[in-house]
N, C-alpha and C. Protein backbone atom coordinates (compact mmCIF):
# COMPACT_ATOMS: atom_id res chain seq x y z
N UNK A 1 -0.77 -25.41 8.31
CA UNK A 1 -1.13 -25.59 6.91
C UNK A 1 -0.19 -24.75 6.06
N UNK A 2 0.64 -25.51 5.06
CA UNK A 2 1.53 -24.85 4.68
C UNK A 2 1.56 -25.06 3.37
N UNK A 3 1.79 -24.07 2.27
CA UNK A 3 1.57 -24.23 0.92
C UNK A 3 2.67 -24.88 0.33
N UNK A 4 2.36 -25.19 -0.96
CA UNK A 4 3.51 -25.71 -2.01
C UNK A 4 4.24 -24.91 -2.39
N UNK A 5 5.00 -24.38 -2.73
CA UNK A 5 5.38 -23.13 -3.55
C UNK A 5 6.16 -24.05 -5.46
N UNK A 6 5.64 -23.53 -6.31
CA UNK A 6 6.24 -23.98 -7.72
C UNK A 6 6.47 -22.80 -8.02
N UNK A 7 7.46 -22.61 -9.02
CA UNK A 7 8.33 -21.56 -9.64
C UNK A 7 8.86 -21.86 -10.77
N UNK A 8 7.61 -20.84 -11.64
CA UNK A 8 7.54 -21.44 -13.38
C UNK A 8 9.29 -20.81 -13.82
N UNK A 9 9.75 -21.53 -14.82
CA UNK A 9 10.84 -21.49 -15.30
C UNK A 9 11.10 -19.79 -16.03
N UNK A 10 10.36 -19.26 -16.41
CA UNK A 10 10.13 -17.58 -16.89
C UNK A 10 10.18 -16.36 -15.85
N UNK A 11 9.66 -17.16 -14.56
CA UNK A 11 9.61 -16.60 -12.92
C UNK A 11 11.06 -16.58 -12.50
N UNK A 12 11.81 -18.04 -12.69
CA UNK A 12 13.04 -18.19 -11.93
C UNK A 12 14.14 -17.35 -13.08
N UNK A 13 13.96 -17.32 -14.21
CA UNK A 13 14.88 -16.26 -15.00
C UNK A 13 15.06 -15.07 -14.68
N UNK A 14 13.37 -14.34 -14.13
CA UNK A 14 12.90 -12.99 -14.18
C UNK A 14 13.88 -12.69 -12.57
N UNK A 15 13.81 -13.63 -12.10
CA UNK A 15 14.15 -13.82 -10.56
C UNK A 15 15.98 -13.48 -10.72
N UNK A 16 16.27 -13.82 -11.27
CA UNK A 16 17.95 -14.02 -11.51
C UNK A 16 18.24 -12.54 -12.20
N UNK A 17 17.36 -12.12 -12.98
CA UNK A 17 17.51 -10.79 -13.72
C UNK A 17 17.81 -9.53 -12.46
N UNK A 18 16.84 -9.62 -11.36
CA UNK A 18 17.21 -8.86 -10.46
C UNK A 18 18.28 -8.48 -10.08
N UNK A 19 18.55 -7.07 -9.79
CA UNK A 19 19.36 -6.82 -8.58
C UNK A 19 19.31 -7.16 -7.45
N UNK A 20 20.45 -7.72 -6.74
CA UNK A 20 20.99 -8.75 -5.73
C UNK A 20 19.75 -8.47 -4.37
N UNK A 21 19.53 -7.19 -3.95
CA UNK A 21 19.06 -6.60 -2.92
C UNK A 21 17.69 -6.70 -3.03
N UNK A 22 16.90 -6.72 -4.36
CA UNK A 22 15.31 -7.00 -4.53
C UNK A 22 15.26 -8.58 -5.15
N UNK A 23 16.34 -9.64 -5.45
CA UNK A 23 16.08 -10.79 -5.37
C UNK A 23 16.17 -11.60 -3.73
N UNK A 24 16.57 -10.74 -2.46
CA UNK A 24 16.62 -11.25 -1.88
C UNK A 24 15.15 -10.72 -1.04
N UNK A 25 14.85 -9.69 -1.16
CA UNK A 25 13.04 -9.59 -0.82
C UNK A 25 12.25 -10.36 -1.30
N UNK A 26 12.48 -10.48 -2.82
CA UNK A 26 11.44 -11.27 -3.34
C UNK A 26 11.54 -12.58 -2.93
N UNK A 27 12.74 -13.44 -3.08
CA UNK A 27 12.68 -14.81 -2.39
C UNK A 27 12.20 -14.92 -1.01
N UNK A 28 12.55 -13.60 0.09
CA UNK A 28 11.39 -13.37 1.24
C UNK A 28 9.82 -13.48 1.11
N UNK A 29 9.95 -13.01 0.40
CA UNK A 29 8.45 -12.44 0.33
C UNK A 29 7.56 -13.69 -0.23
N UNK A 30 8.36 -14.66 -1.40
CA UNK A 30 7.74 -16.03 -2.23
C UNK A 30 7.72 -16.81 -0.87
N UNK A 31 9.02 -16.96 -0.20
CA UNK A 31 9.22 -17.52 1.37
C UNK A 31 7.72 -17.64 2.27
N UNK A 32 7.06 -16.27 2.43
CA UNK A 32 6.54 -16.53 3.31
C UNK A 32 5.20 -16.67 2.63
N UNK A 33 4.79 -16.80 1.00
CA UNK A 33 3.21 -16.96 0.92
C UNK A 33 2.73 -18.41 1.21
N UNK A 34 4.11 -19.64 1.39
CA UNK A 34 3.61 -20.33 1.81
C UNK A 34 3.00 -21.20 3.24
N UNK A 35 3.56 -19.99 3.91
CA UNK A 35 2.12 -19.62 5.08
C UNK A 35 1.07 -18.91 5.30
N UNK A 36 1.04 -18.04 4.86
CA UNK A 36 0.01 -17.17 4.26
C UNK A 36 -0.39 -17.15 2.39
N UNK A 37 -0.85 -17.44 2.41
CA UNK A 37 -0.98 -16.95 0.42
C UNK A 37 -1.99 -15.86 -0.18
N UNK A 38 -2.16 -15.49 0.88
CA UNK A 38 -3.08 -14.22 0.84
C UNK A 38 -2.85 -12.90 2.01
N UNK A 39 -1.44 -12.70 1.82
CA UNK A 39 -0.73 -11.22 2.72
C UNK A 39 -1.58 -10.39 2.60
N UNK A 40 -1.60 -9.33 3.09
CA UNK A 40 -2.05 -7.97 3.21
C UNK A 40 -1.67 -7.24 2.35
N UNK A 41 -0.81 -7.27 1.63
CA UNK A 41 -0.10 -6.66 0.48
C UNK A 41 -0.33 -7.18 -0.73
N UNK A 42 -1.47 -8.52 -0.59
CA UNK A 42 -1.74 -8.97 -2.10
C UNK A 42 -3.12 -8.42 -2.28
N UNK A 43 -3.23 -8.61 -3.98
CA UNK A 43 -4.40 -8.04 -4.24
C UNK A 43 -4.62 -8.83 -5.62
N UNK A 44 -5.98 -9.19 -6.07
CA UNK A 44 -6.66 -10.19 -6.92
C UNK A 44 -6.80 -9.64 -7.82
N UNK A 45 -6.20 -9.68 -8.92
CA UNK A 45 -6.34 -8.88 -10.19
C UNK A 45 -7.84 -8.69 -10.38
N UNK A 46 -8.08 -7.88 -11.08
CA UNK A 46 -9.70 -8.02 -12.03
C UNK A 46 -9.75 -8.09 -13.52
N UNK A 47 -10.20 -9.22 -13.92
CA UNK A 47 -10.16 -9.13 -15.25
C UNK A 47 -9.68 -10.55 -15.63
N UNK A 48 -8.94 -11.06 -14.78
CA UNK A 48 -8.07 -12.37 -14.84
C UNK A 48 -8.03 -13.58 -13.77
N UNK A 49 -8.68 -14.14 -14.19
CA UNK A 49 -9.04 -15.59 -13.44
C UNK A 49 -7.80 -16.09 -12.44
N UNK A 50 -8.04 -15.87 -10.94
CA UNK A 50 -7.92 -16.31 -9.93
C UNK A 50 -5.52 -16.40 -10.16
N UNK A 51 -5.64 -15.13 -10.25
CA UNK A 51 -4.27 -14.44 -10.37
C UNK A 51 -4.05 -13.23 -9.13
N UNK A 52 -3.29 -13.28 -8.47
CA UNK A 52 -3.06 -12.42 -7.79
C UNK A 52 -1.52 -11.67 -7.43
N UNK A 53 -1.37 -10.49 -7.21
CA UNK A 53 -0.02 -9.73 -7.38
C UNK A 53 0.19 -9.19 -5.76
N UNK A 54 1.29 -9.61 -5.97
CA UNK A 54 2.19 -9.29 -4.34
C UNK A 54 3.22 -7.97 -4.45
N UNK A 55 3.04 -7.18 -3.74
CA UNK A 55 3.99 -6.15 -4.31
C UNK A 55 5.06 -6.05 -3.14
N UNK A 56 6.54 -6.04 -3.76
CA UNK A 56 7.78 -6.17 -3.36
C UNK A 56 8.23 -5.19 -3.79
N UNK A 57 8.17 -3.73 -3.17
CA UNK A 57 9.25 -2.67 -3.42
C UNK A 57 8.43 -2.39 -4.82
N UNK A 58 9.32 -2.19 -6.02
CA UNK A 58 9.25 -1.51 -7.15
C UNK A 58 9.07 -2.94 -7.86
N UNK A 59 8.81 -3.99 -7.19
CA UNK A 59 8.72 -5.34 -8.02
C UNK A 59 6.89 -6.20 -7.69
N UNK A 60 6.78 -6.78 -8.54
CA UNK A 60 5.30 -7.66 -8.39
C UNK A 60 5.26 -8.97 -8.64
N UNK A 61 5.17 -9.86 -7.67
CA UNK A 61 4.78 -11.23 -8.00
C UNK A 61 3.89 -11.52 -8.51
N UNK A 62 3.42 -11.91 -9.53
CA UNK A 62 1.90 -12.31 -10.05
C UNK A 62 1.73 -14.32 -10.02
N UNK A 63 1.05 -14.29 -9.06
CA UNK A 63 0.67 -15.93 -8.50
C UNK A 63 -0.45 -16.33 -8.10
N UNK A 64 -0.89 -18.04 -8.55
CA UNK A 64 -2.41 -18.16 -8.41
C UNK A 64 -1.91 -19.18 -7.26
N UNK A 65 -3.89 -19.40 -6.40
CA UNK A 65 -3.59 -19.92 -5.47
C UNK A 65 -4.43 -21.56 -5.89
N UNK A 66 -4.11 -22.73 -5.52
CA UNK A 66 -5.03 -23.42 -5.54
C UNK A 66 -5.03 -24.31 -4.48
N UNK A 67 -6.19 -23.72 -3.74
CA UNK A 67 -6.65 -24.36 -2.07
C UNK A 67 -6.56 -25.77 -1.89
N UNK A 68 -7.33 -26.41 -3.43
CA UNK A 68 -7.89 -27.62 -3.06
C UNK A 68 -6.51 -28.32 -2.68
N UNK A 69 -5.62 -28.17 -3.84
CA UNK A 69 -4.20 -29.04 -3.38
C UNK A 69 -3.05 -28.32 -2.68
N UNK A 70 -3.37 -27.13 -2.23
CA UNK A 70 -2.86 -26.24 -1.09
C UNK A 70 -1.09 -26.44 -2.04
N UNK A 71 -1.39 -25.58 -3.19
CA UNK A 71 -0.05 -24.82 -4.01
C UNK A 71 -0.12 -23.71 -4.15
N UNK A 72 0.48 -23.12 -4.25
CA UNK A 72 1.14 -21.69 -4.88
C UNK A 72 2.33 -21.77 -6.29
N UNK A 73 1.25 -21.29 -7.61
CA UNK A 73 2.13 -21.20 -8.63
C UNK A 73 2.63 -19.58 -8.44
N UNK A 74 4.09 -19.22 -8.92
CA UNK A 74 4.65 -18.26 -9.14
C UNK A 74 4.47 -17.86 -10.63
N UNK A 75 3.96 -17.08 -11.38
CA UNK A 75 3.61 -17.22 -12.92
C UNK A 75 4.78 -16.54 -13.34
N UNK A 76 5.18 -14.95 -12.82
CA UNK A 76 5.69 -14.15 -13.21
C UNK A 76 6.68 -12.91 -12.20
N UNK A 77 7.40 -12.42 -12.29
CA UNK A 77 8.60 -11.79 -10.99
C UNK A 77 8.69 -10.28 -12.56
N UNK A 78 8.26 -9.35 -12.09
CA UNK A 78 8.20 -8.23 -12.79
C UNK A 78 8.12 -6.85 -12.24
N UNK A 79 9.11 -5.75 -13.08
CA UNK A 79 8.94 -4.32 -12.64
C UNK A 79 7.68 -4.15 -12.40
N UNK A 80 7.30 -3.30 -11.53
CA UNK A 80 5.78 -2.66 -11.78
C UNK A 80 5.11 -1.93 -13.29
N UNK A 81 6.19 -1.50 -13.78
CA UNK A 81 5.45 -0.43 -14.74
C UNK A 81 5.65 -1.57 -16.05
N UNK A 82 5.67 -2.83 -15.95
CA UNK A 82 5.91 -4.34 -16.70
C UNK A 82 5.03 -4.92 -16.07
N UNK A 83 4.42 -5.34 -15.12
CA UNK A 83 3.66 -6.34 -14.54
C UNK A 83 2.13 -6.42 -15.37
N UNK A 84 1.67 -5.59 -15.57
CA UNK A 84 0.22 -6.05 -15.68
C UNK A 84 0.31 -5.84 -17.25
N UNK A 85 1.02 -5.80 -18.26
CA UNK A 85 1.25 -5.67 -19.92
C UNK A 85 0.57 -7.34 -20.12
N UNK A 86 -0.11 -7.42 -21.01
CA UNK A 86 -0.57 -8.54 -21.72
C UNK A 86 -1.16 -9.54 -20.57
N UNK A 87 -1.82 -9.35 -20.03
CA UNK A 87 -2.36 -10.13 -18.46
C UNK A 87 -3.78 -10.59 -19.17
């Protein structure tokens, strides 16, 4: 069972903004939620409807899951001390 992965257009910018060495974790790391979409390293925001953040080094994926049609949206690719501002 293997997920969709989509990658909102604000995600794939944030993605390109990186330095070379944490865009290539993070494309690891997007890589593998679509066998897992719930790592050990993710955690479910509180406060915000069915959003969850993956943490990559000094970086955070923030992505929702939706089972029924077995996708994974990518919302957002952000510093940590940037990730959770206006959520």
């Amino acid at each position: 069972m293997t997920y969709q992965i989509k990658v909102a257009e604000t995600a794939k910018r944030e993605l390109r903004r990186l330095p070379t060495e944490a865009q290539r974790r993070v494309r690891s790391a997007i890589g593998s939620l679509a066998a897992e979409p719930r790592p050990g390293g993710s955690k479910k925001l509180k406060g915000v409807t069915d959003v969850y953040s993956l943490r990559v080094g000094a970086y955070r994926v923030l992505y929702g899951i939706d089972d029924s049609k077995q996708c994974i949206s990518i919302y957002a690719i952000k510093h940590r001390r940037e990730a959770y501002k206006r959520l």
